[in-house]
C-alpha atoms as a PDB file:
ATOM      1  CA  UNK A   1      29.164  67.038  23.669  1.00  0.00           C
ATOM      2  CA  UNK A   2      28.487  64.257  25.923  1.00  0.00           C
ATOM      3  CA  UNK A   3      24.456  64.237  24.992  1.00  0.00           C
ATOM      4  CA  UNK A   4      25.869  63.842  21.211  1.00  0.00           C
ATOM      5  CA  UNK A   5      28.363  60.481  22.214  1.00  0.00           C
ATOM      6  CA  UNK A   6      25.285  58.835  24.348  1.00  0.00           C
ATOM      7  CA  UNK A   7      23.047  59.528  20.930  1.00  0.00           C
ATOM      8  CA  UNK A   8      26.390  58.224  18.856  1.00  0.00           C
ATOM      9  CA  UNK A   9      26.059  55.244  21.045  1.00  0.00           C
ATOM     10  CA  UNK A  10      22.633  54.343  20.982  1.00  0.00           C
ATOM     11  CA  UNK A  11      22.628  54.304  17.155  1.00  0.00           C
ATOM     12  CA  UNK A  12      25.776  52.193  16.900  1.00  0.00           C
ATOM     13  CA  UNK A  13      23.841  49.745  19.154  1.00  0.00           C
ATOM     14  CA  UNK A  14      20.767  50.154  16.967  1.00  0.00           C
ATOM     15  CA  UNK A  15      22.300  49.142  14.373  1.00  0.00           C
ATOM     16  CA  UNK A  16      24.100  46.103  15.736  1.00  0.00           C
ATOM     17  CA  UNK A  17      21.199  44.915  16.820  1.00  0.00           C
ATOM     18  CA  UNK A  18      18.976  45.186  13.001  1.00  0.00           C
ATOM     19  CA  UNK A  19      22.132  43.438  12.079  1.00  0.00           C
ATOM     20  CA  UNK A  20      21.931  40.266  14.641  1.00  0.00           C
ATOM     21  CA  UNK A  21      18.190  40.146  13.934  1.00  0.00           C
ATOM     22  CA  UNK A  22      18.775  40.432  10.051  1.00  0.00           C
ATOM     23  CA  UNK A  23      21.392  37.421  10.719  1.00  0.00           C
ATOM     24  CA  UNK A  24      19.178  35.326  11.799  1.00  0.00           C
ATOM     25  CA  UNK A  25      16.067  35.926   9.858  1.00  0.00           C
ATOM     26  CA  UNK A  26      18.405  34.820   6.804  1.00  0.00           C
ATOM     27  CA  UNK A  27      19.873  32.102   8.799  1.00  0.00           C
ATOM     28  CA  UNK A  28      16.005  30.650   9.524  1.00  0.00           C
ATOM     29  CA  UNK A  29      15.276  31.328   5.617  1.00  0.00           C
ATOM     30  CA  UNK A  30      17.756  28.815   5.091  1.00  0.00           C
ATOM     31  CA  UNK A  31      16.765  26.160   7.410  1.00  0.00           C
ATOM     32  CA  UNK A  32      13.368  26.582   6.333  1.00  0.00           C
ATOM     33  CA  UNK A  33      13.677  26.528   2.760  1.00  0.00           C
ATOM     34  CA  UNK A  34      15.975  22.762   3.117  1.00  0.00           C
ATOM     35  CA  UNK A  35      19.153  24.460   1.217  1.00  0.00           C
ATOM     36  CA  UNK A  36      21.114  23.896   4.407  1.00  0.00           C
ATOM     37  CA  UNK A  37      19.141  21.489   6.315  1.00  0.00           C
ATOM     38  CA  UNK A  38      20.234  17.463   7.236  1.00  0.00           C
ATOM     39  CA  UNK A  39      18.302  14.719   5.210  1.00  0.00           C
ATOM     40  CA  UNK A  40      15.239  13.280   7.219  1.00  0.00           C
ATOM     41  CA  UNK A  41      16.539  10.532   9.432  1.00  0.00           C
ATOM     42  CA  UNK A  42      13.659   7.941   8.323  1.00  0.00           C
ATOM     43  CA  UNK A  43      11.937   7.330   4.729  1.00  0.00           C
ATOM     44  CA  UNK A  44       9.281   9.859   3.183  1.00  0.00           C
ATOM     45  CA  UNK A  45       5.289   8.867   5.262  1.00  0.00           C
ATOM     46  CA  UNK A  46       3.348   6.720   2.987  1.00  0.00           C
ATOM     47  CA  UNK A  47       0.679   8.919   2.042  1.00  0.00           C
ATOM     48  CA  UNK A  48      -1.637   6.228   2.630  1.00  0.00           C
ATOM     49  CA  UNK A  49      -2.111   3.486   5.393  1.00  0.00           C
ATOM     50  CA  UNK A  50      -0.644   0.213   3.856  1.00  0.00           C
ATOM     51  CA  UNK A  51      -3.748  -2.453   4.203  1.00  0.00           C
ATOM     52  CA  UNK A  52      -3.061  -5.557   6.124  1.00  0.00           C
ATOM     53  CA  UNK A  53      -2.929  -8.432   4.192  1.00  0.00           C
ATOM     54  CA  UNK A  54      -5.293 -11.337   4.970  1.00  0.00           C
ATOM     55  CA  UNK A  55      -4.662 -14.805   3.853  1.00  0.00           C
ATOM     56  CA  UNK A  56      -7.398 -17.317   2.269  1.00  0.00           C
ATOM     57  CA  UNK A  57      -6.342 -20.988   1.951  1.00  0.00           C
ATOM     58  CA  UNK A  58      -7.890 -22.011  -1.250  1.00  0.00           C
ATOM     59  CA  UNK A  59      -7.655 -26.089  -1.995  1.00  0.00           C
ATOM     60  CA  UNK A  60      -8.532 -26.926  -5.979  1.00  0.00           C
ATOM     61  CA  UNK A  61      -9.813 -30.688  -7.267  1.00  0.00           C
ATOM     62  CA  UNK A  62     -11.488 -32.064  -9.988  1.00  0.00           C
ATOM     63  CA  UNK A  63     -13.690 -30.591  -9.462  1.00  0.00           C
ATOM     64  CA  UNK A  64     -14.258 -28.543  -6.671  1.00  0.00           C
ATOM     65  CA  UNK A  65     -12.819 -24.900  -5.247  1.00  0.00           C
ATOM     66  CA  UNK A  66     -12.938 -25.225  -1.498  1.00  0.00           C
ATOM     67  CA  UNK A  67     -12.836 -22.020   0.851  1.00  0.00           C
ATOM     68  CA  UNK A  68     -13.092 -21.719   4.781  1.00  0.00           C
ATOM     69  CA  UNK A  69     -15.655 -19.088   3.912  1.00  0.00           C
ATOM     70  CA  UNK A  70     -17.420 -17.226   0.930  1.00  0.00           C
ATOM     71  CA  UNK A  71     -18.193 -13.743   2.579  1.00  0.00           C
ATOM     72  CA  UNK A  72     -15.340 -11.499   3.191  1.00  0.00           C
ATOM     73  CA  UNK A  73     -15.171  -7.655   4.269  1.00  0.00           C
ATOM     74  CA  UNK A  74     -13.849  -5.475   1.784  1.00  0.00           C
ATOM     75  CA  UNK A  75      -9.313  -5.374   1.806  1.00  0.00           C
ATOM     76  CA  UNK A  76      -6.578  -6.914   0.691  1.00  0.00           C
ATOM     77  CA  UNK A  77      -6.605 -10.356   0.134  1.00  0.00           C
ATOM     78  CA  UNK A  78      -3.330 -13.552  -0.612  1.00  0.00           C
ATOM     79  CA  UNK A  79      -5.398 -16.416  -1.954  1.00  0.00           C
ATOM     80  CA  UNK A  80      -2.818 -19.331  -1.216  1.00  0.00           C
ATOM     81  CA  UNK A  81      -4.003 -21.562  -3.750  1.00  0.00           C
ATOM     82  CA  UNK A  82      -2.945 -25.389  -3.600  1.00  0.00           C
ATOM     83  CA  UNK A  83      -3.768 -28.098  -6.153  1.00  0.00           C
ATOM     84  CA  UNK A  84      -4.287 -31.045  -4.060  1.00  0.00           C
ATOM     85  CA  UNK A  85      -5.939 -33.081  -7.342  1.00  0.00           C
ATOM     86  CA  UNK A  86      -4.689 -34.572  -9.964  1.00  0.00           C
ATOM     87  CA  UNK A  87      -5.480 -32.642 -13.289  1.00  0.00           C
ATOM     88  CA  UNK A  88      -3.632 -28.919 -13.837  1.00  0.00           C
ATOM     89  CA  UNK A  89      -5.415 -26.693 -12.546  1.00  0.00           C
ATOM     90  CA  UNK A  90      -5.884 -22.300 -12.213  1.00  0.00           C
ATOM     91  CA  UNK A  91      -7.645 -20.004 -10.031  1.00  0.00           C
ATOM     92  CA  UNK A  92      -9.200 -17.018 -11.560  1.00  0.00           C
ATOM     93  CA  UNK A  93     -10.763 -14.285  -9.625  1.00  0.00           C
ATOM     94  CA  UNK A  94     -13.086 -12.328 -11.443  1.00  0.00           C
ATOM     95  CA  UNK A  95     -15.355  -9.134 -10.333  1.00  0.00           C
ATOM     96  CA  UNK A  96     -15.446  -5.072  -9.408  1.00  0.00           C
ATOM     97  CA  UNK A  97     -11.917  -3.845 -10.591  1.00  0.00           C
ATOM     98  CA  UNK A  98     -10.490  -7.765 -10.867  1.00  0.00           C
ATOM     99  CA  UNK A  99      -9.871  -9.829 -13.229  1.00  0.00           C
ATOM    100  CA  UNK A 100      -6.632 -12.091 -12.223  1.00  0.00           C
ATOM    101  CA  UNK A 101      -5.359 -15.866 -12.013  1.00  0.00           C
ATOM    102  CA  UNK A 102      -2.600 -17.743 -10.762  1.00  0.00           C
ATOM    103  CA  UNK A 103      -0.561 -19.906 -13.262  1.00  0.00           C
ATOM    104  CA  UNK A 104      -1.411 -23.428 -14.511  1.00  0.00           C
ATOM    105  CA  UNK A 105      -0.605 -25.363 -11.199  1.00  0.00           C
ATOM    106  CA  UNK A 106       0.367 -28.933 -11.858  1.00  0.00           C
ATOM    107  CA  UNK A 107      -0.838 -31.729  -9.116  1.00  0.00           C
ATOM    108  CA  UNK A 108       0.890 -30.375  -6.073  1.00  0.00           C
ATOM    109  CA  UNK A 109       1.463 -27.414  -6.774  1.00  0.00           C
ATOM    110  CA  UNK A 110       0.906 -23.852  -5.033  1.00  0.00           C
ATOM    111  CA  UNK A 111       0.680 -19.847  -5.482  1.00  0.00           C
ATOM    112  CA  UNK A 112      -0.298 -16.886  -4.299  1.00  0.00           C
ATOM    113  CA  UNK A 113      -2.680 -14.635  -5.444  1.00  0.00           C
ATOM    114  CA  UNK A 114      -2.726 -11.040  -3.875  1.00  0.00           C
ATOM    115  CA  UNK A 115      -5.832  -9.050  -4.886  1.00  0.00           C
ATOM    116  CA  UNK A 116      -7.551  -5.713  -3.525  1.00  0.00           C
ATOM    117  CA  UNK A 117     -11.298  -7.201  -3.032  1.00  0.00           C
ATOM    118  CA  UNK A 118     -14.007  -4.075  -2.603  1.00  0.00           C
ATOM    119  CA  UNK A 119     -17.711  -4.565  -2.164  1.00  0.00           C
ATOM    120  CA  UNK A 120     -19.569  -6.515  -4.671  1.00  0.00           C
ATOM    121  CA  UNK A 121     -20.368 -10.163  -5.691  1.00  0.00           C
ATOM    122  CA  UNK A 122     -17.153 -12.139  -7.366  1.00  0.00           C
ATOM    123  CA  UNK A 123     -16.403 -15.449  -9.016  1.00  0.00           C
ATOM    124  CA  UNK A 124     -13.832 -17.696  -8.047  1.00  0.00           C
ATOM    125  CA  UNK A 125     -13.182 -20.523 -10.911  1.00  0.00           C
ATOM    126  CA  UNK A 126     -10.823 -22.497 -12.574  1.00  0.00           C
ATOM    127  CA  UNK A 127     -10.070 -20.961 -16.161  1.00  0.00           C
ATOM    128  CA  UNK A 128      -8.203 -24.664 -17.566  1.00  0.00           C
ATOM    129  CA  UNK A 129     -10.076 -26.234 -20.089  1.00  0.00           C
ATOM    130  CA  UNK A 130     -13.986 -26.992 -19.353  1.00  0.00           C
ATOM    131  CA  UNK A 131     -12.923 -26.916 -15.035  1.00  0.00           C
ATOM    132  CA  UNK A 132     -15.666 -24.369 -14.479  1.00  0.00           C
ATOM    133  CA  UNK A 133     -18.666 -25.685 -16.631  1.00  0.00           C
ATOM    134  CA  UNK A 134     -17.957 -28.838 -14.829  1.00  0.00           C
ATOM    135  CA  UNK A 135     -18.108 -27.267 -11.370  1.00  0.00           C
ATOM    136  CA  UNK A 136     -14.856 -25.499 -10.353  1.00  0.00           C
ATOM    137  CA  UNK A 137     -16.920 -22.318  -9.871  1.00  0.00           C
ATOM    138  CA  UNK A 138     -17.424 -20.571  -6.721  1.00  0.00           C
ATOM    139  CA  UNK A 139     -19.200 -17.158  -5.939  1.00  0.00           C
ATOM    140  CA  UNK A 140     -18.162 -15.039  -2.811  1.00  0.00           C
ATOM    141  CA  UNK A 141     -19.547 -11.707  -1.609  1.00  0.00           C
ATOM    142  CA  UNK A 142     -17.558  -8.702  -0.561  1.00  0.00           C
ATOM    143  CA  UNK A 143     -19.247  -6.385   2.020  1.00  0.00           C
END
């Protein structure tokens, strides 16, 4: 009788113990699949590094676009435009995947203009009136 209690015994602990493990298999399920788990502390990654932002100090006069520089390696790019003349003027960016301009600025007046410049050859001119046949054009290069 005693062989048959030890045998009774084992099994009960058998059991107990497909039980616990069971227990927690379901109890990791859980976690894993987010139904009981905490929100993340921080924001979702980007999925993509966010490109610094480098800015150009653009000047505009009759009639003349003035840059520190006309070659420029491929990124982001805040032309900070400022019409230091007298006559309204625009800047207008044109070339591969842009085509953009600031608002008429009146004598004085500033904006930005944030564009995404990749390799290739782009013009830089003022789109008011006949500004650009009379010189307000400007060609840069994007390596």
């Amino acid at each position: 009788m005693r062989k048959s209690g030890i045998a009774e015994g084992r099994v009960g602990a058998v059991a107990a113990a497909a039980g616990l493990l069971a227990l927690v298999i379901a109890t990791a399920a859980l976690g894993v699949s987010g139904a009981a788990a905490a929100p993340p502390a921080a924001g979702p990654a980007p999925t993509r590094p966010v490109a610094a932002r480098t800015v150009v100090p653009v000047s505009e006069t009759e009639f003349r676009i003035w840059l520190p520089r006309t070659s420029f390696r491929a990124g982001v790019y805040t032309f900070a435009v400022r019409n230091i003349g007298r006559a309204p003027h625009s800047l207008r960016i044109v070339g591969p995947g842009v085509n953009r301009a600031t608002r008429v600025l009146g004598p004085g007046q500033s904006a930005n203009l944030t564009v995404l410049l990749r390799p290739g050859r782009y013009l830089l001119d003022c789109p008011v009136d006949n500004h650009a046949a009379r010189g307000m054009r400007l060609g840069i290069l994007v390596r």
